[in-house]
C-alpha atoms as a PDB file:
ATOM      1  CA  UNK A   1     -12.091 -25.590 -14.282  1.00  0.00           C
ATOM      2  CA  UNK A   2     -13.479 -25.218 -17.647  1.00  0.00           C
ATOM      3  CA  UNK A   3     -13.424 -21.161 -17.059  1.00  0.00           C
ATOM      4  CA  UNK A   4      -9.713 -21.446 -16.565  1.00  0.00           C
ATOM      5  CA  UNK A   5      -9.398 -23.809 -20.118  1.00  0.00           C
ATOM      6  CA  UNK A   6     -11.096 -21.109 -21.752  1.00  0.00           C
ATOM      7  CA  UNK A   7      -8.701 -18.397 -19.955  1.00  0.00           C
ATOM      8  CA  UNK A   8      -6.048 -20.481 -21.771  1.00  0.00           C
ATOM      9  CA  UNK A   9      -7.439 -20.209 -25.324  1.00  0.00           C
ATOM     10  CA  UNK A  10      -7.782 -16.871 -25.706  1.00  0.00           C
ATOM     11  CA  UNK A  11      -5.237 -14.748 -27.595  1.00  0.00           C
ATOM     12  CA  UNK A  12      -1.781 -13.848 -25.804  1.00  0.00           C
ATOM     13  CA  UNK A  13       0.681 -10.781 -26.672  1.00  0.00           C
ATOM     14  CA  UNK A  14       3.744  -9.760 -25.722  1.00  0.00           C
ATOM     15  CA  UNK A  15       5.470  -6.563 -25.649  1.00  0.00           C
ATOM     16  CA  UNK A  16       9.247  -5.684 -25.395  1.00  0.00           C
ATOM     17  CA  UNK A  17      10.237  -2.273 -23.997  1.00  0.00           C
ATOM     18  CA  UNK A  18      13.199  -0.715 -26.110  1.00  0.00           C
ATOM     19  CA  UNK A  19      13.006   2.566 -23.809  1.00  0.00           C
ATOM     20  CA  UNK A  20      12.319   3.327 -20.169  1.00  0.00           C
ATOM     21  CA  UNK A  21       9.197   4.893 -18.885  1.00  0.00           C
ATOM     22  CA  UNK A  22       7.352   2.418 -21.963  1.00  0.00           C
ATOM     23  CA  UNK A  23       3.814   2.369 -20.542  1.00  0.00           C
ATOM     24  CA  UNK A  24       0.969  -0.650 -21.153  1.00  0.00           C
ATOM     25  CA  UNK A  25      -2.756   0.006 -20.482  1.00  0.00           C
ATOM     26  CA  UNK A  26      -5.263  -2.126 -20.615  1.00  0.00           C
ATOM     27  CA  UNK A  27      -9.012  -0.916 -21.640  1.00  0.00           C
ATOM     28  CA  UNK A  28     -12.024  -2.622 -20.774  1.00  0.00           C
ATOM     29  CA  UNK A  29     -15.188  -4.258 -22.711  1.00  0.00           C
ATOM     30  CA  UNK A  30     -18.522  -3.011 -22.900  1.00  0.00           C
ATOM     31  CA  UNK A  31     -20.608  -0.229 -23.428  1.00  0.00           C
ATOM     32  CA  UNK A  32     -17.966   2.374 -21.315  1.00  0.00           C
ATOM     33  CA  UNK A  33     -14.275   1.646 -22.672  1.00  0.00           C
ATOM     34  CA  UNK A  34     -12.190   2.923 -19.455  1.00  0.00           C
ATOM     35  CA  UNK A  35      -8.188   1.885 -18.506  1.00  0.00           C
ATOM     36  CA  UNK A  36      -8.182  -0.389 -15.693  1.00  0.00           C
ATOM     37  CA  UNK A  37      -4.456  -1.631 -15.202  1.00  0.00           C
ATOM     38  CA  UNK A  38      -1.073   0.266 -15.920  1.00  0.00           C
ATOM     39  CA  UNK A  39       2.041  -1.025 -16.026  1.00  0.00           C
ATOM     40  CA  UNK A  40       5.411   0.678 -16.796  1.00  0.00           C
ATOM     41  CA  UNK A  41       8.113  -0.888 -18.332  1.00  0.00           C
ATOM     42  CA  UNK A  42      12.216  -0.587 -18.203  1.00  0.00           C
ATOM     43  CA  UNK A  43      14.324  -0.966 -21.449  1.00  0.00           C
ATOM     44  CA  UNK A  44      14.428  -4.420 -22.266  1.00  0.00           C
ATOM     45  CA  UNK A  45      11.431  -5.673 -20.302  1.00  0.00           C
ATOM     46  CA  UNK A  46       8.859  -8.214 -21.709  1.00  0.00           C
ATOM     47  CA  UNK A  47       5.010  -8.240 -20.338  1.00  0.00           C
ATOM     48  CA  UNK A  48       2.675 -11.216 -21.654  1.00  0.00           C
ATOM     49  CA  UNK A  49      -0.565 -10.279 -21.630  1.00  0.00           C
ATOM     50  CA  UNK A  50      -4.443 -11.918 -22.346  1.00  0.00           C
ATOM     51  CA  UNK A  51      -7.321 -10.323 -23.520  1.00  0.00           C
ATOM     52  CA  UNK A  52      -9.987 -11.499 -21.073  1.00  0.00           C
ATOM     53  CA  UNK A  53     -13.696 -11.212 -20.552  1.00  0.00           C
ATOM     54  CA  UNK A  54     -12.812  -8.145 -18.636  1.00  0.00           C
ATOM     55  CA  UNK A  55      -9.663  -6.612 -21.092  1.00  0.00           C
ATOM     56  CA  UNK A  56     -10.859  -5.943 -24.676  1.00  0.00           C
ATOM     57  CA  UNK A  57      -8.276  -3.750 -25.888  1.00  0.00           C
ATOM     58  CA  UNK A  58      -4.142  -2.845 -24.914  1.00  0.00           C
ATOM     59  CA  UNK A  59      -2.645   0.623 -25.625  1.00  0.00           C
ATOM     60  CA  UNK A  60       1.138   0.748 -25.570  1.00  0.00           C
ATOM     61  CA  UNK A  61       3.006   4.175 -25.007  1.00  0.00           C
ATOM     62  CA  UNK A  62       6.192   4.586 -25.742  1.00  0.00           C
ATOM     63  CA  UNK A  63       9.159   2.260 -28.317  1.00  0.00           C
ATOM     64  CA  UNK A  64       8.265  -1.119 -28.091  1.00  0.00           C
ATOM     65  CA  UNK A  65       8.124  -4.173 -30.108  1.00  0.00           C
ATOM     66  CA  UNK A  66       4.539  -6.312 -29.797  1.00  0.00           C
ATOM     67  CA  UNK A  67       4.680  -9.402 -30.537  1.00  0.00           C
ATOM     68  CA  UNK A  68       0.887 -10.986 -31.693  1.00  0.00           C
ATOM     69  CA  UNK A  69      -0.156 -14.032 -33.272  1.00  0.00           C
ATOM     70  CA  UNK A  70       0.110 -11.930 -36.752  1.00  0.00           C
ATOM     71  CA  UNK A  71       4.083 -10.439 -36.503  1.00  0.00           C
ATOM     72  CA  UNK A  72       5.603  -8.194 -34.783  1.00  0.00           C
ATOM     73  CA  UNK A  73       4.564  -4.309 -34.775  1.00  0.00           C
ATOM     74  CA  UNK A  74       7.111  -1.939 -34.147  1.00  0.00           C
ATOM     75  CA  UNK A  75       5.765   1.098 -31.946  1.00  0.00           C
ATOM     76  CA  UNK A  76       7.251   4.757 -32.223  1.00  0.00           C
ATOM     77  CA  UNK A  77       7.537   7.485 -29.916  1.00  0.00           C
END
């Protein structure tokens, strides 16, 4: 239980596809960086995602808007 309360505290973002084909990687944490989920997104999509003990870092490729604790960031192609 109090793994999953600490699941819940850690940061969320969200991305918005604004084109097809937008692609989200996550990278993982330690000593090797290496991708180790994909996803691909249509035009209008949203994915909410959590960095985790396992997911230090997200790439997104393609237009999208992220949304984040500090704004929005507007991607480009």
């Amino acid at each position: 239980m109090e793994k999953e309360i600490n699941a819940m505290e850690n940061d969320y973002v969200c991305v918005k596809a604004l084109q097809a084909g937008t692609q989200i990687i996550g990278l993982t944490r330690g000593g090797e960086t290496k991708s180790h989920h994909t996803e691909n997104l249509d035009k209008g999509e949203v994915l909410i995602m959590q960095f985790t003990e396992r997911t230090s870092a997200i790439k997104v490729r393609g237009n999208a808007e992220v949304y984040t604790k500090f704004g929005i960031i507007k991607t480009e192609k």
